[in-house]
PDB file of N, CA and C in Angstrom:
ATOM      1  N   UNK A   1      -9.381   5.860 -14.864  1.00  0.00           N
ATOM      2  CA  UNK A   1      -9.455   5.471 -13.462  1.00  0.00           C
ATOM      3  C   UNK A   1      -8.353   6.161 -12.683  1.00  0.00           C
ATOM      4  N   UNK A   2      -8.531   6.501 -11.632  1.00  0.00           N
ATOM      5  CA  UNK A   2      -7.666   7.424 -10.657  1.00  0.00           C
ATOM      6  C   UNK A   2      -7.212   6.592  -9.734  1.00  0.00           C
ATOM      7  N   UNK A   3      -5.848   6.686  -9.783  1.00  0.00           N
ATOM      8  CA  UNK A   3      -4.664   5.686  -8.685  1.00  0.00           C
ATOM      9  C   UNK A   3      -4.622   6.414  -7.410  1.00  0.00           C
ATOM     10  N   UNK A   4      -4.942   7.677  -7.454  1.00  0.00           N
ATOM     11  CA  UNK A   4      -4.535   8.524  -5.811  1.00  0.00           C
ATOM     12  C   UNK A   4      -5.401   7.966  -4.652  1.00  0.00           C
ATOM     13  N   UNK A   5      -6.451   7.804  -4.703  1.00  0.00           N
ATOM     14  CA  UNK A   5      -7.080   7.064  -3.759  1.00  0.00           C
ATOM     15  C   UNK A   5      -8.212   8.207  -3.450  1.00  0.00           C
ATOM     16  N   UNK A   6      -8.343   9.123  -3.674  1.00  0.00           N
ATOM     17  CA  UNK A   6      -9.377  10.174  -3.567  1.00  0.00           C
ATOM     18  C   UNK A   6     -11.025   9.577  -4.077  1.00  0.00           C
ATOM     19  N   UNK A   7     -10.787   9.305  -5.224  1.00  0.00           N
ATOM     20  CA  UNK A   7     -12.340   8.835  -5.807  1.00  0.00           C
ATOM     21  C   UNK A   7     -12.505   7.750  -5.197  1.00  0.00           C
ATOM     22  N   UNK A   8     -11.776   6.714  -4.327  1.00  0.00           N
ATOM     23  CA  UNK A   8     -12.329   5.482  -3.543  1.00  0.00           C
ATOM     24  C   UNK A   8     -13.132   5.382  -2.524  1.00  0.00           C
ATOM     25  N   UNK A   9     -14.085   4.201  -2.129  1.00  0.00           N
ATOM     26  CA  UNK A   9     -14.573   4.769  -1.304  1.00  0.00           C
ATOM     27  C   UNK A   9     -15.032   3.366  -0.476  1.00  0.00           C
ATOM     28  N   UNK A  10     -15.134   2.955   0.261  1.00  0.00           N
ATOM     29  CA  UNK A  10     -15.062   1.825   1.348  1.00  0.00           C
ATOM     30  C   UNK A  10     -14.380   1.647   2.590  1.00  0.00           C
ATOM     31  N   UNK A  11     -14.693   0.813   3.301  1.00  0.00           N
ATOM     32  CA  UNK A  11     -13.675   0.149   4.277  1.00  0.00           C
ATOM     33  C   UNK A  11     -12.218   0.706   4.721  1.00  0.00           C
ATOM     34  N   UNK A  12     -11.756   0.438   3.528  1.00  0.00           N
ATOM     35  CA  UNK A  12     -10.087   0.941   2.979  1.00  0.00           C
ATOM     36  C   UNK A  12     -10.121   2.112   2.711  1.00  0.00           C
ATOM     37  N   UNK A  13     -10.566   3.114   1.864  1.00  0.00           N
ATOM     38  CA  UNK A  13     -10.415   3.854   1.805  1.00  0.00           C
ATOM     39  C   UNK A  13      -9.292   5.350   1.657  1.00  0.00           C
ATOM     40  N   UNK A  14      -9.186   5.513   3.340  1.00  0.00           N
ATOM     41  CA  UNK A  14      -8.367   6.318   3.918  1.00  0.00           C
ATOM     42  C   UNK A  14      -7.153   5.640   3.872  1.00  0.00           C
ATOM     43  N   UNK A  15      -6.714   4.100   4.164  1.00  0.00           N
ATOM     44  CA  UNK A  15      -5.842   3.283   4.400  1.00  0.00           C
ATOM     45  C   UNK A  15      -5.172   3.386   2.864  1.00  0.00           C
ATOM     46  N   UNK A  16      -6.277   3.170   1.379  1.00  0.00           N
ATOM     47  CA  UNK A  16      -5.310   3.559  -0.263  1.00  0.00           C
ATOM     48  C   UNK A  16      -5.036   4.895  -0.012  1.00  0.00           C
ATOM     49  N   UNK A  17      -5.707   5.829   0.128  1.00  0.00           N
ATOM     50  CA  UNK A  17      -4.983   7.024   0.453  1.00  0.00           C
ATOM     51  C   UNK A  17      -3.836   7.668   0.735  1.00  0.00           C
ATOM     52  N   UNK A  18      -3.842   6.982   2.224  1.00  0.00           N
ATOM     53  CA  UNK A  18      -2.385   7.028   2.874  1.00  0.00           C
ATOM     54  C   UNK A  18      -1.279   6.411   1.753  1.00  0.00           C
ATOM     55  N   UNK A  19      -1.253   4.972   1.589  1.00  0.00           N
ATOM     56  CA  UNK A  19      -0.395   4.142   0.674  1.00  0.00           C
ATOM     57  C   UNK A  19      -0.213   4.927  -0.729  1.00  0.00           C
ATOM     58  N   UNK A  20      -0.856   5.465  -1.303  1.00  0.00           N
ATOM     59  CA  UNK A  20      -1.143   6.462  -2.555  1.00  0.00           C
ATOM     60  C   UNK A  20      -0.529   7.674  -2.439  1.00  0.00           C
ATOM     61  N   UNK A  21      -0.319   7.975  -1.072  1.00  0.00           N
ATOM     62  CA  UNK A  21       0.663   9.193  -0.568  1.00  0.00           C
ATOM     63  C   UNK A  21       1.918   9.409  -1.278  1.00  0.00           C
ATOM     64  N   UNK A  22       2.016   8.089   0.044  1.00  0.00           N
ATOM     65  CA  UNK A  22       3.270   7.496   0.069  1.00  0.00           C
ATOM     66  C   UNK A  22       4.160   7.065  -1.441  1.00  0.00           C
ATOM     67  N   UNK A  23       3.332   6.594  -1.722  1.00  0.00           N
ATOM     68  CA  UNK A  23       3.731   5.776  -3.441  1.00  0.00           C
ATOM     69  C   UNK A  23       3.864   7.014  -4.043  1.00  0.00           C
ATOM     70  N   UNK A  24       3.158   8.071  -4.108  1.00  0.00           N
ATOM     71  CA  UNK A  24       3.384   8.976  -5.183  1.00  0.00           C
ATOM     72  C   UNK A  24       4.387  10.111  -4.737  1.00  0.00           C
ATOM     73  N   UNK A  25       4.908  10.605  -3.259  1.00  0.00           N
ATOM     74  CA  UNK A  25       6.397  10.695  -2.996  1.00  0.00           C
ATOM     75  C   UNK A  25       7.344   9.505  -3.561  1.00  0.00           C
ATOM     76  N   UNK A  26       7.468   8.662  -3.560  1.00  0.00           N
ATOM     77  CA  UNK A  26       8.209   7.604  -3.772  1.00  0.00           C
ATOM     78  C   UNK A  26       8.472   7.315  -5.081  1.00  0.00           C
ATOM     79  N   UNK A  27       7.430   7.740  -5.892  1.00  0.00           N
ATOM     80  CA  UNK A  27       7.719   7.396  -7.433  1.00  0.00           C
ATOM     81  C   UNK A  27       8.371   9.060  -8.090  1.00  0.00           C
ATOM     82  N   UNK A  28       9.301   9.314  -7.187  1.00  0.00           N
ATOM     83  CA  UNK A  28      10.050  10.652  -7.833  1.00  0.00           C
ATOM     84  C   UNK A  28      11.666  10.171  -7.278  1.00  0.00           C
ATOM     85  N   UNK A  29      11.857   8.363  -6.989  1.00  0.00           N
ATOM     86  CA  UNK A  29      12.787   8.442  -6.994  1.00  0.00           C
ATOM     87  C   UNK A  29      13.185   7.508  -8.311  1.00  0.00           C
ATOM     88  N   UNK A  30      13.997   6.898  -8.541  1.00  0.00           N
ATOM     89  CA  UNK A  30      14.647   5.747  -9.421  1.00  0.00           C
ATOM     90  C   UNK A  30      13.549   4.728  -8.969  1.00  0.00           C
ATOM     91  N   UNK A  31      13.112   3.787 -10.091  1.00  0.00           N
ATOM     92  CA  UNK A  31      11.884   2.809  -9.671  1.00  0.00           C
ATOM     93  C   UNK A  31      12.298   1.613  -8.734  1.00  0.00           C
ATOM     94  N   UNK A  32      13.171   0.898  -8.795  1.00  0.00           N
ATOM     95  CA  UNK A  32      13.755   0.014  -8.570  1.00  0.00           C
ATOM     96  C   UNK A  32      14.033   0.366  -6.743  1.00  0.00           C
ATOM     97  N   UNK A  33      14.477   2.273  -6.098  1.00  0.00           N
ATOM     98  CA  UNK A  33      14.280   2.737  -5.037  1.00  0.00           C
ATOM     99  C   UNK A  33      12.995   2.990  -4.372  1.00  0.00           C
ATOM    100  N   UNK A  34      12.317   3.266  -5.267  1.00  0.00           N
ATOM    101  CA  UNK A  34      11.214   4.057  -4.599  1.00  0.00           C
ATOM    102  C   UNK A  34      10.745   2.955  -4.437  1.00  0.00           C
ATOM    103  N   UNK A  35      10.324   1.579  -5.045  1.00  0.00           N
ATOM    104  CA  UNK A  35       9.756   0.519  -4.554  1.00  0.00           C
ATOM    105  C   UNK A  35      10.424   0.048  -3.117  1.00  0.00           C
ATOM    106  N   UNK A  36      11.325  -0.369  -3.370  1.00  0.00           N
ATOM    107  CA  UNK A  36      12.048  -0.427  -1.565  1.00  0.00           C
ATOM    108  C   UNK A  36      11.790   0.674  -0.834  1.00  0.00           C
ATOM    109  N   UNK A  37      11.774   1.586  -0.764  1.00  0.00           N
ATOM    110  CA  UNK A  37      11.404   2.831   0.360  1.00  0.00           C
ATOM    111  C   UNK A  37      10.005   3.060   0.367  1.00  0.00           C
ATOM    112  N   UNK A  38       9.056   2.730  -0.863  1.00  0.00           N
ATOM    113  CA  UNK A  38       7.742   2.253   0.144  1.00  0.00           C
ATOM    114  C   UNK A  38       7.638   1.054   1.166  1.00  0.00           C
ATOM    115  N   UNK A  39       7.698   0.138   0.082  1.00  0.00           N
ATOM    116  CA  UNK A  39       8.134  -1.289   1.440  1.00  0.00           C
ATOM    117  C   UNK A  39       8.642  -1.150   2.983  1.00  0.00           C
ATOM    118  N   UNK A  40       9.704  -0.256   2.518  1.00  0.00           N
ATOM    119  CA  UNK A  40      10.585   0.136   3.622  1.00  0.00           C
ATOM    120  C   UNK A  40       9.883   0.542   5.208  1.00  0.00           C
ATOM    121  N   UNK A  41       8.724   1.785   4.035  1.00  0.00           N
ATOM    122  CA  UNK A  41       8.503   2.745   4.967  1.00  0.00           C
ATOM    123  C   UNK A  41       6.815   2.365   5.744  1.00  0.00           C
ATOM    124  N   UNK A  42       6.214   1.197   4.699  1.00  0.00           N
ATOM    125  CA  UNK A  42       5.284   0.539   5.542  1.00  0.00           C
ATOM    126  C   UNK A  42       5.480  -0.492   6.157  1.00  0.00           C
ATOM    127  N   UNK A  43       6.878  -1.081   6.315  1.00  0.00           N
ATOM    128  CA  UNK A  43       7.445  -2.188   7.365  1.00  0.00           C
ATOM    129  C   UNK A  43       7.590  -1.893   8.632  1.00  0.00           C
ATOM    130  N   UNK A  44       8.288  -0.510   8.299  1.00  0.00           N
ATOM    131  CA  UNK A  44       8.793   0.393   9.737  1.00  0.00           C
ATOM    132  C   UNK A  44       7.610   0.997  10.381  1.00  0.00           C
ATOM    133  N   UNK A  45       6.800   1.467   9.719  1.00  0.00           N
ATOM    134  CA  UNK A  45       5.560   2.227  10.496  1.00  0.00           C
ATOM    135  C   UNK A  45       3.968   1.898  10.603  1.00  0.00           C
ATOM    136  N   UNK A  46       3.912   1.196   9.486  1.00  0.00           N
ATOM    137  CA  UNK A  46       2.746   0.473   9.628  1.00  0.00           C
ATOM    138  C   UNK A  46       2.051  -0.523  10.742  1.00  0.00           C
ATOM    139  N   UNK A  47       1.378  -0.187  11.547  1.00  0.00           N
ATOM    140  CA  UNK A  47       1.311  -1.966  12.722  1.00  0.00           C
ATOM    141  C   UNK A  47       0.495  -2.635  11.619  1.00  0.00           C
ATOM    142  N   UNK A  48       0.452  -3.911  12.045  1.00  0.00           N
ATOM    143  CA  UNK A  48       0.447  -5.070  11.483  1.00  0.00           C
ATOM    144  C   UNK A  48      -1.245  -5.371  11.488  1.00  0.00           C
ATOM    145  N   UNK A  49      -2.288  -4.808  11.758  1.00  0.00           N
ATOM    146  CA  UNK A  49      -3.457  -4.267  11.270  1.00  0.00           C
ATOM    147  C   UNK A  49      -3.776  -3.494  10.417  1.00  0.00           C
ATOM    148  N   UNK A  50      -2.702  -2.258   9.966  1.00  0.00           N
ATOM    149  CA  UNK A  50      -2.997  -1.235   8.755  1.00  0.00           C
ATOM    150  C   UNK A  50      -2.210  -2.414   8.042  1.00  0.00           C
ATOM    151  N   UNK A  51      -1.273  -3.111   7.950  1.00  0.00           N
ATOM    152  CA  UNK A  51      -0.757  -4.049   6.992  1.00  0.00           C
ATOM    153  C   UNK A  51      -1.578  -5.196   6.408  1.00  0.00           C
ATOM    154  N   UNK A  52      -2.134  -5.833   7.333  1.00  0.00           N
ATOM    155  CA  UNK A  52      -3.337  -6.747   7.241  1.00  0.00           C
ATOM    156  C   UNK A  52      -4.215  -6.166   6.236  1.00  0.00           C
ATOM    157  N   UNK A  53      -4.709  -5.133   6.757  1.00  0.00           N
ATOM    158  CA  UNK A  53      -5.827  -4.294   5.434  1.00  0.00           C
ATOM    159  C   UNK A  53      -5.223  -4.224   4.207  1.00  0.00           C
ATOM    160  N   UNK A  54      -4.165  -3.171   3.889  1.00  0.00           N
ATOM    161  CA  UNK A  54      -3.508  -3.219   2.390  1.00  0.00           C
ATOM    162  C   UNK A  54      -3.253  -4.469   2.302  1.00  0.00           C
ATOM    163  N   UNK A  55      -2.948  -6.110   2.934  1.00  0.00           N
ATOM    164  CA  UNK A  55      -2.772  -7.154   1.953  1.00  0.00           C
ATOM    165  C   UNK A  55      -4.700  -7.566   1.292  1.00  0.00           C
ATOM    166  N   UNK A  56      -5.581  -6.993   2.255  1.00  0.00           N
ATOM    167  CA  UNK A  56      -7.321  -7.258   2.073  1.00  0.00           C
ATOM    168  C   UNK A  56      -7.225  -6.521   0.631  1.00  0.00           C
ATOM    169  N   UNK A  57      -6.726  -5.547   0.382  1.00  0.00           N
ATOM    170  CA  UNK A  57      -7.058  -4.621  -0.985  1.00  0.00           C
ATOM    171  C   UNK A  57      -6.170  -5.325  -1.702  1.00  0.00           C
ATOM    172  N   UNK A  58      -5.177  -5.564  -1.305  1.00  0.00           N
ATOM    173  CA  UNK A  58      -3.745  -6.054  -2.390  1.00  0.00           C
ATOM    174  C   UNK A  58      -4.167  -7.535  -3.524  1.00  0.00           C
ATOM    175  N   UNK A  59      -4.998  -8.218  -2.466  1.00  0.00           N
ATOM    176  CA  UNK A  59      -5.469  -9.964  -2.531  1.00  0.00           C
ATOM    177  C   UNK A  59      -6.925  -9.856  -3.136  1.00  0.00           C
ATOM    178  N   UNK A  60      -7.285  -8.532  -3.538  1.00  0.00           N
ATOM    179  CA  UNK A  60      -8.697  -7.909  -3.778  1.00  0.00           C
ATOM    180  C   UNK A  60      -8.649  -7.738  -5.224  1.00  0.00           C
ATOM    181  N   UNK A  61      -7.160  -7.267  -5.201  1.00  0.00           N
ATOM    182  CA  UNK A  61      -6.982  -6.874  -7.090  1.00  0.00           C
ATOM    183  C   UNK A  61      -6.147  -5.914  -7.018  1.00  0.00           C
ATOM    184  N   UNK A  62      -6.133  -5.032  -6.084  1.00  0.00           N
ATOM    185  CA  UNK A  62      -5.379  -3.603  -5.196  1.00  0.00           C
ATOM    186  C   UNK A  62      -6.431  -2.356  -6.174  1.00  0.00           C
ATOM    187  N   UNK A  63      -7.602  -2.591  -6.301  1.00  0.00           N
ATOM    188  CA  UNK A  63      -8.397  -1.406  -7.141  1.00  0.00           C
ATOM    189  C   UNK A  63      -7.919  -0.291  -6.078  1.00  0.00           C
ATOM    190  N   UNK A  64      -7.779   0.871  -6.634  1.00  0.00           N
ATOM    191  CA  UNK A  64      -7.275   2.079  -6.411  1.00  0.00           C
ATOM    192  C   UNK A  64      -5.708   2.468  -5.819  1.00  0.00           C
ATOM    193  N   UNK A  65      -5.343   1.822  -5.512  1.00  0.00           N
ATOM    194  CA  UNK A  65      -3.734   1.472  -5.523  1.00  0.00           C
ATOM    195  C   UNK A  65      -3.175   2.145  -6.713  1.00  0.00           C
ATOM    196  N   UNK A  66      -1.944   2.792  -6.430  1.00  0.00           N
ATOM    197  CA  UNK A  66      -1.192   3.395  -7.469  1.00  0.00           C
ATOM    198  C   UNK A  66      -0.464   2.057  -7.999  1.00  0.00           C
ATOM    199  N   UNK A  67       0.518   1.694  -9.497  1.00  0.00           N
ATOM    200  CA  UNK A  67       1.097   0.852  -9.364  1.00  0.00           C
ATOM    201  C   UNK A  67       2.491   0.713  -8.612  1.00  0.00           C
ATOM    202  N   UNK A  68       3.074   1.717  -8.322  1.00  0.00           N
ATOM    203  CA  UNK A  68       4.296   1.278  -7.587  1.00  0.00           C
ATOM    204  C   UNK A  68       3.864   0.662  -6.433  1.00  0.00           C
ATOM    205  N   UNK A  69       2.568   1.105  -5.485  1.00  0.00           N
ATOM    206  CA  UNK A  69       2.469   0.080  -4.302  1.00  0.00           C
ATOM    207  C   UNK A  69       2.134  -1.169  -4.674  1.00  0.00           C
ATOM    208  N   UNK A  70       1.625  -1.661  -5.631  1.00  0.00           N
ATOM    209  CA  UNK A  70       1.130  -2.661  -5.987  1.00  0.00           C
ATOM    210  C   UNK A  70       2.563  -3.584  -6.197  1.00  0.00           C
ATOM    211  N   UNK A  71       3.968  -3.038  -7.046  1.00  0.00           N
ATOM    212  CA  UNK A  71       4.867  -3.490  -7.391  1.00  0.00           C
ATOM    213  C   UNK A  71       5.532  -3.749  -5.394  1.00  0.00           C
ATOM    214  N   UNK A  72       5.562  -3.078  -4.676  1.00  0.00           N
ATOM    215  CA  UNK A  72       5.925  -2.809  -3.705  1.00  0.00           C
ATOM    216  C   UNK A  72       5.940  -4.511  -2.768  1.00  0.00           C
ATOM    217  N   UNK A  73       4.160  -4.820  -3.005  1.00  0.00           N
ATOM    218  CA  UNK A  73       4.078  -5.716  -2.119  1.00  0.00           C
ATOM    219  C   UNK A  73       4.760  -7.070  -2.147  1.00  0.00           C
ATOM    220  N   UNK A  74       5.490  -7.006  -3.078  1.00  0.00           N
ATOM    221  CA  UNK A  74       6.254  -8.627  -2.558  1.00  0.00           C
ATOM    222  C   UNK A  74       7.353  -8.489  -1.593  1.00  0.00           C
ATOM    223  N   UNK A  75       7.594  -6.784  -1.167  1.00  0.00           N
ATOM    224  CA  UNK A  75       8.546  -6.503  -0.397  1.00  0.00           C
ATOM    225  C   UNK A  75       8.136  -6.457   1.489  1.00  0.00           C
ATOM    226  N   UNK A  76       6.576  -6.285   1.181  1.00  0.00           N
ATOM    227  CA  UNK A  76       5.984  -5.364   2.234  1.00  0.00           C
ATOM    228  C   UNK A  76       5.952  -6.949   3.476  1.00  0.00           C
ATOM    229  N   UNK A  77       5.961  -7.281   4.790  1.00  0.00           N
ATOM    230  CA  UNK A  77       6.000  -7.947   5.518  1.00  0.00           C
ATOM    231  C   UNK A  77       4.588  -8.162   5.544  1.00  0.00           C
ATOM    232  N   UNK A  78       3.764  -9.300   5.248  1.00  0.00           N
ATOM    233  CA  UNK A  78       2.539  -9.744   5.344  1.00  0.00           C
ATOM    234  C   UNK A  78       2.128 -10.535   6.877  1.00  0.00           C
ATOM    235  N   UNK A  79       1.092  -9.855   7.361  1.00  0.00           N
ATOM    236  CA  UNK A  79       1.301 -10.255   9.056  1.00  0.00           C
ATOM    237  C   UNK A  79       0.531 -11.537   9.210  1.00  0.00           C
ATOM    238  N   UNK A  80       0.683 -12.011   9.901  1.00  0.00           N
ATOM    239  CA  UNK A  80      -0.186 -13.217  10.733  1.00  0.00           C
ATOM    240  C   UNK A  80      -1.399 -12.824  10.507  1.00  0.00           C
ATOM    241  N   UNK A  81      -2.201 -14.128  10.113  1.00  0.00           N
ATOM    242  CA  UNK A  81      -3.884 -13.777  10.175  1.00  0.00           C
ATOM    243  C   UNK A  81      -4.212 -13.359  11.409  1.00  0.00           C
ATOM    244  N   UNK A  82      -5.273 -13.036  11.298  1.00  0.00           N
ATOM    245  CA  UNK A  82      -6.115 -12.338  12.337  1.00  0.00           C
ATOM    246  C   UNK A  82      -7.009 -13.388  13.353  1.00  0.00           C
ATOM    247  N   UNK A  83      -6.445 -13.350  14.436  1.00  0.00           N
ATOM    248  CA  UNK A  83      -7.652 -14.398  14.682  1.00  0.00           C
ATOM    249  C   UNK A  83      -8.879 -14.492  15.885  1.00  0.00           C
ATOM    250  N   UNK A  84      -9.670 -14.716  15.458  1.00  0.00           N
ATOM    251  CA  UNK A  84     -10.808 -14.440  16.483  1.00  0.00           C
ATOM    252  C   UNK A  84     -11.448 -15.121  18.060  1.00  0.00           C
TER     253      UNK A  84
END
């Protein structure tokens, strides 16, 4: 099974992609860093709709997710539901 997010295909998609980017710059630092500087770097730039989605995949199982983002999310700021 492939963590990059390329063979995925749904909804999310483009959104594991991006995060799969990210994670796989990130996993060329010390593990324990690169987990905080993903967190980091989807706290700071992410709005709180692309965040909403990665917790939809995260709360899903995180299928296609690399594992460092997966390790990531107890760091990542989980937004307010959505409401209609």
């Amino acid at each position: 099974m492939s963590h990059d997010g390329t063979h995925h295909s749904g909804p999310h998609a483009k959104l594991i992609y991006m995060a799969n980017q990210i994670s796989k710059f990130m996993e060329s630092k010390p593990t324990a860093e690169g987990i905080e500087l993903f967190a980091s770097h989807i706290n700071d730039f992410w709005e709180p709709r692309m965040r909403r989605h990665l917790f939809e995949v995260i709360d899903a199982g995180g299928a296609g997710l690399r594992p460092l983002a997966l390790d990531a999310a107890r760091l990542i700021k989980r937004p307010a539901a959505q409401t209609v």
